[in-house]
N, C-alpha and C. Protein backbone atom coordinates (compact mmCIF):
# COMPACT_ATOMS: atom_id res chain seq x y z
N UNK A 1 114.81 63.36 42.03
CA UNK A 1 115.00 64.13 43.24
C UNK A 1 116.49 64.36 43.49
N UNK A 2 116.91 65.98 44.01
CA UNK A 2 118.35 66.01 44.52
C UNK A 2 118.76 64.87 45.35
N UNK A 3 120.26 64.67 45.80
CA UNK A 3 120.51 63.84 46.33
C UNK A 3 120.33 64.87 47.62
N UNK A 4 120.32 64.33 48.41
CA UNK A 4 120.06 65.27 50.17
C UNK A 4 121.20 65.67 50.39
N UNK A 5 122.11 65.02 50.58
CA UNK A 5 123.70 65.56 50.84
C UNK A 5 124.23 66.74 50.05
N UNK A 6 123.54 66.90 49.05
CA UNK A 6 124.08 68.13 47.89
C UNK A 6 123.54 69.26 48.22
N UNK A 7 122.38 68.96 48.93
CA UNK A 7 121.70 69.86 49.41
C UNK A 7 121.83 71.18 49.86
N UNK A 8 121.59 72.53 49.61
CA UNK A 8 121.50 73.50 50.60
C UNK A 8 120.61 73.38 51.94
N UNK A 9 120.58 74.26 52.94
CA UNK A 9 119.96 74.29 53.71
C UNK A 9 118.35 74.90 53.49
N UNK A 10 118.48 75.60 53.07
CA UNK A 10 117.25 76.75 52.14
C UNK A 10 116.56 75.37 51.16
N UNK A 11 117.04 74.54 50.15
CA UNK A 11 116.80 73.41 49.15
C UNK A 11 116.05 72.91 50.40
N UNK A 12 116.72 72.05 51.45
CA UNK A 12 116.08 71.14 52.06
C UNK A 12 114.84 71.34 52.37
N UNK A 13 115.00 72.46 53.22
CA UNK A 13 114.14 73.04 54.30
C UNK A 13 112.49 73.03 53.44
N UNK A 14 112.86 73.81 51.95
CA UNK A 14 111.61 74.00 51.26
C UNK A 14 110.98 72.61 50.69
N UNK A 15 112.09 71.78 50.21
CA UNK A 15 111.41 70.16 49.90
C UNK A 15 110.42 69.63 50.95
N UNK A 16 111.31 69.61 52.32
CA UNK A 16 111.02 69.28 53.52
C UNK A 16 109.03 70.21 53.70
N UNK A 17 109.35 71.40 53.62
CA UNK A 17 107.63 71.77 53.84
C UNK A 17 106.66 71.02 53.08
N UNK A 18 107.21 70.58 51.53
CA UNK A 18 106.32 70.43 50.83
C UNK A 18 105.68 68.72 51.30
N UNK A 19 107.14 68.24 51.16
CA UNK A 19 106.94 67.16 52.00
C UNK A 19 105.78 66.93 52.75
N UNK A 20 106.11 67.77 54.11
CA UNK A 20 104.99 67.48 55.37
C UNK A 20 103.85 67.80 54.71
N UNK A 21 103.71 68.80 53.65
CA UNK A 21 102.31 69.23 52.80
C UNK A 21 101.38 68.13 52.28
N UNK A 22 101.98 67.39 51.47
CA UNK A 22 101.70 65.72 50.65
C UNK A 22 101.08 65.14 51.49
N UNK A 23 102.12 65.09 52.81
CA UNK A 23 101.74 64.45 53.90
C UNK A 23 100.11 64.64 54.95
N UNK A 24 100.11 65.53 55.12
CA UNK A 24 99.17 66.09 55.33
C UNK A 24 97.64 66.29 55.14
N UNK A 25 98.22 66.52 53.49
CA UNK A 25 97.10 66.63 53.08
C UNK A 25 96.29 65.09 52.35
N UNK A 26 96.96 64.10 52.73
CA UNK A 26 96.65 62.74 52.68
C UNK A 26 95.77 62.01 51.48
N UNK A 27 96.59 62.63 50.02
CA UNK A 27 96.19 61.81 49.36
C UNK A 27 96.76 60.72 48.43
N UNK A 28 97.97 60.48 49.39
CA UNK A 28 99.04 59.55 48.96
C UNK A 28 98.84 57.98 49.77
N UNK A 29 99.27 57.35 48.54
CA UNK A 29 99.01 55.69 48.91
C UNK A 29 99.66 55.15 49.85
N UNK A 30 99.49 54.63 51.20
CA UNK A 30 100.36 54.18 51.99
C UNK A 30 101.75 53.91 51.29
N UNK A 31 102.23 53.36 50.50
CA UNK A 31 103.28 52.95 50.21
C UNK A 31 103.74 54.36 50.26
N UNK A 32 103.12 55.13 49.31
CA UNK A 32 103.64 56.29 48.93
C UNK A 32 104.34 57.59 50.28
N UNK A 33 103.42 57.65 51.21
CA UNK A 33 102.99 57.96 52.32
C UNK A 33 104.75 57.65 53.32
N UNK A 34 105.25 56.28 52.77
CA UNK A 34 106.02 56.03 53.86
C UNK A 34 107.46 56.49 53.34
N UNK A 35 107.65 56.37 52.11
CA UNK A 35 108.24 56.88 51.26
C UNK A 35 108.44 58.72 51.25
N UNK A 36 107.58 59.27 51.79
CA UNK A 36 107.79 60.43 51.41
C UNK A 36 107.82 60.96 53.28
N UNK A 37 107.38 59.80 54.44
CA UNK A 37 107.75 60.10 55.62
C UNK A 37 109.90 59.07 55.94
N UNK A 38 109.89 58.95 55.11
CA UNK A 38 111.42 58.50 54.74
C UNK A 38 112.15 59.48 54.40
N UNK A 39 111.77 60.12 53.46
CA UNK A 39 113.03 61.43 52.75
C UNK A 39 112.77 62.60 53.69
N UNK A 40 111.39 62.81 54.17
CA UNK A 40 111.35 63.67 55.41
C UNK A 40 112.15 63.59 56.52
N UNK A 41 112.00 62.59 56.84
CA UNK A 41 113.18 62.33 57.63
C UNK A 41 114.79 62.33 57.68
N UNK A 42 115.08 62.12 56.50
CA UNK A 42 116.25 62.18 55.97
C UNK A 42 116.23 63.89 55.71
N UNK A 43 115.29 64.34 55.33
CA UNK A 43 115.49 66.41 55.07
C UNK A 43 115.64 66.69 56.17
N UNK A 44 114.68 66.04 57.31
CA UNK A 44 114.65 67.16 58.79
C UNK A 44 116.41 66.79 59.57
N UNK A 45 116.66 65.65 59.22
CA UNK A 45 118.65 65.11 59.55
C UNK A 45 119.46 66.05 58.90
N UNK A 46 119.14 66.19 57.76
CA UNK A 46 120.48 67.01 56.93
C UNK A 46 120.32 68.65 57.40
N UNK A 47 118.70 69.06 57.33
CA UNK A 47 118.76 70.74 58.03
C UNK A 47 119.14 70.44 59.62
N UNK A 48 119.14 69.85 59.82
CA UNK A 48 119.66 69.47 61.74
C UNK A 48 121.18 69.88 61.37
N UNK A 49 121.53 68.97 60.37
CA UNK A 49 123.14 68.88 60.60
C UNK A 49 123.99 70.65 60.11
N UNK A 50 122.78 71.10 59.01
CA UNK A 50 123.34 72.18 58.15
C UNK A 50 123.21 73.13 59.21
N UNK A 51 122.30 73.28 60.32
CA UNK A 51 121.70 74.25 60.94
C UNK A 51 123.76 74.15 62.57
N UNK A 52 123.39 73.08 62.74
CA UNK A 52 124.70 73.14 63.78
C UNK A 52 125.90 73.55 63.21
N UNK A 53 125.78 72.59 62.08
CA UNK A 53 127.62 73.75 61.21
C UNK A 53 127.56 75.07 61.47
N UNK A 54 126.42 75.49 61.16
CA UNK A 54 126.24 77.38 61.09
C UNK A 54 126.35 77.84 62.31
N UNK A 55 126.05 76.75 63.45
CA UNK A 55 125.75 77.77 64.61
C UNK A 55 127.03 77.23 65.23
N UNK A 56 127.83 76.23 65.08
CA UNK A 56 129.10 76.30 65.46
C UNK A 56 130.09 77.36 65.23
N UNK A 57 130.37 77.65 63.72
CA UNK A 57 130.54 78.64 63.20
C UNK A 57 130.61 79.76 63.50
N UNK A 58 129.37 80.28 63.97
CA UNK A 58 129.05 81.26 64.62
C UNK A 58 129.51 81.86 65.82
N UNK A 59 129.28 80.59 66.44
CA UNK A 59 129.71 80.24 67.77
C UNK A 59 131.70 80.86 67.58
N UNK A 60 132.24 80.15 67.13
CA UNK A 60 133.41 80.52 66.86
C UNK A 60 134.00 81.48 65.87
N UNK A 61 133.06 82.55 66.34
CA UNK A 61 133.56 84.24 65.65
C UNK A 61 134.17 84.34 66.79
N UNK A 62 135.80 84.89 66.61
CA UNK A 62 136.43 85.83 67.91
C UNK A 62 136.68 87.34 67.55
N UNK A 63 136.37 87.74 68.76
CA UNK A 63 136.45 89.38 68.27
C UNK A 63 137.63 89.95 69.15
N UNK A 64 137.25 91.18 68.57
CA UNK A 64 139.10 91.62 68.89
C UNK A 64 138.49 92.43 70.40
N UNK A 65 139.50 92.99 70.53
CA UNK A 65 139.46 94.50 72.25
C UNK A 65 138.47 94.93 71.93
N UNK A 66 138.27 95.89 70.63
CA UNK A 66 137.09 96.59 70.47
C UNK A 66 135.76 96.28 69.98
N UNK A 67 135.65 95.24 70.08
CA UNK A 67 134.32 94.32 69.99
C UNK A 67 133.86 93.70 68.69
N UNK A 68 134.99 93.82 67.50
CA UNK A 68 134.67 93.46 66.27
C UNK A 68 135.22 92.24 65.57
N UNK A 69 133.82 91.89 64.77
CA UNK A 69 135.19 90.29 64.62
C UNK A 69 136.56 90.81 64.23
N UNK A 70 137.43 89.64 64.66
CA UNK A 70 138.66 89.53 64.11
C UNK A 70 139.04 88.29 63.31
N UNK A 71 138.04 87.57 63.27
CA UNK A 71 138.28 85.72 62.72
C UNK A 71 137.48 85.05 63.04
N UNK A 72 138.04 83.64 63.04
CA UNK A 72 137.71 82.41 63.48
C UNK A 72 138.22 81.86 63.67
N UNK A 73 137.97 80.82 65.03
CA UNK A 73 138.56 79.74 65.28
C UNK A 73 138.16 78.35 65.61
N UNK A 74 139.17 77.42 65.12
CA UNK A 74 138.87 76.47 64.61
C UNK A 74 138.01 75.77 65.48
N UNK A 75 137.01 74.74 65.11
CA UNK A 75 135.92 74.05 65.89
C UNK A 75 136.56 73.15 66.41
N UNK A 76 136.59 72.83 67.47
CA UNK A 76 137.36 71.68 67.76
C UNK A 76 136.74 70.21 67.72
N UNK A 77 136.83 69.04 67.41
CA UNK A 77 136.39 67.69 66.88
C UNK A 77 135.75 67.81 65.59
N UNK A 78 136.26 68.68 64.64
CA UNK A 78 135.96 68.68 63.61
C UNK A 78 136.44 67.67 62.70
């Protein structure tokens, strides 16, 4: 398995469905079961974290007089 941190957001997100899928569809061994509600958890943390970078980001488009970006600026407690 990727490491999670290497992760894209798009990577996670789709592991992460299949994930809850396994899950779901319940034919995994408890052990197995907790194990795969572990890395879920760890996918739904890392798209949390990938999803706020972006919308910080976002957040900090400045646009000029005439309404178009002009940049970015910096996030602050980064």
């Amino acid at each position: 398995m990727t490491e999670i941190e290497n992760m894209s957001f798009e990577e996670a997100m789709k592991e992460l469905e299949a994930t809850v899928g396994r899950l779901e569809h319940g034919e995994a061994t408890l052990e197995e079961s907790i194990k795969l509600y572990e890395r879920g958890a760890a996918l739904r943390a890392h798209c949390d974290k990938r999803l706020r970078e972006a919308e910080e980001r976002v957040e900090k488009i400045t646009l000029a007089a005439n309404g178009q970006p002009s940049g970015t600026a910096p996030v602050e407690g980064l």
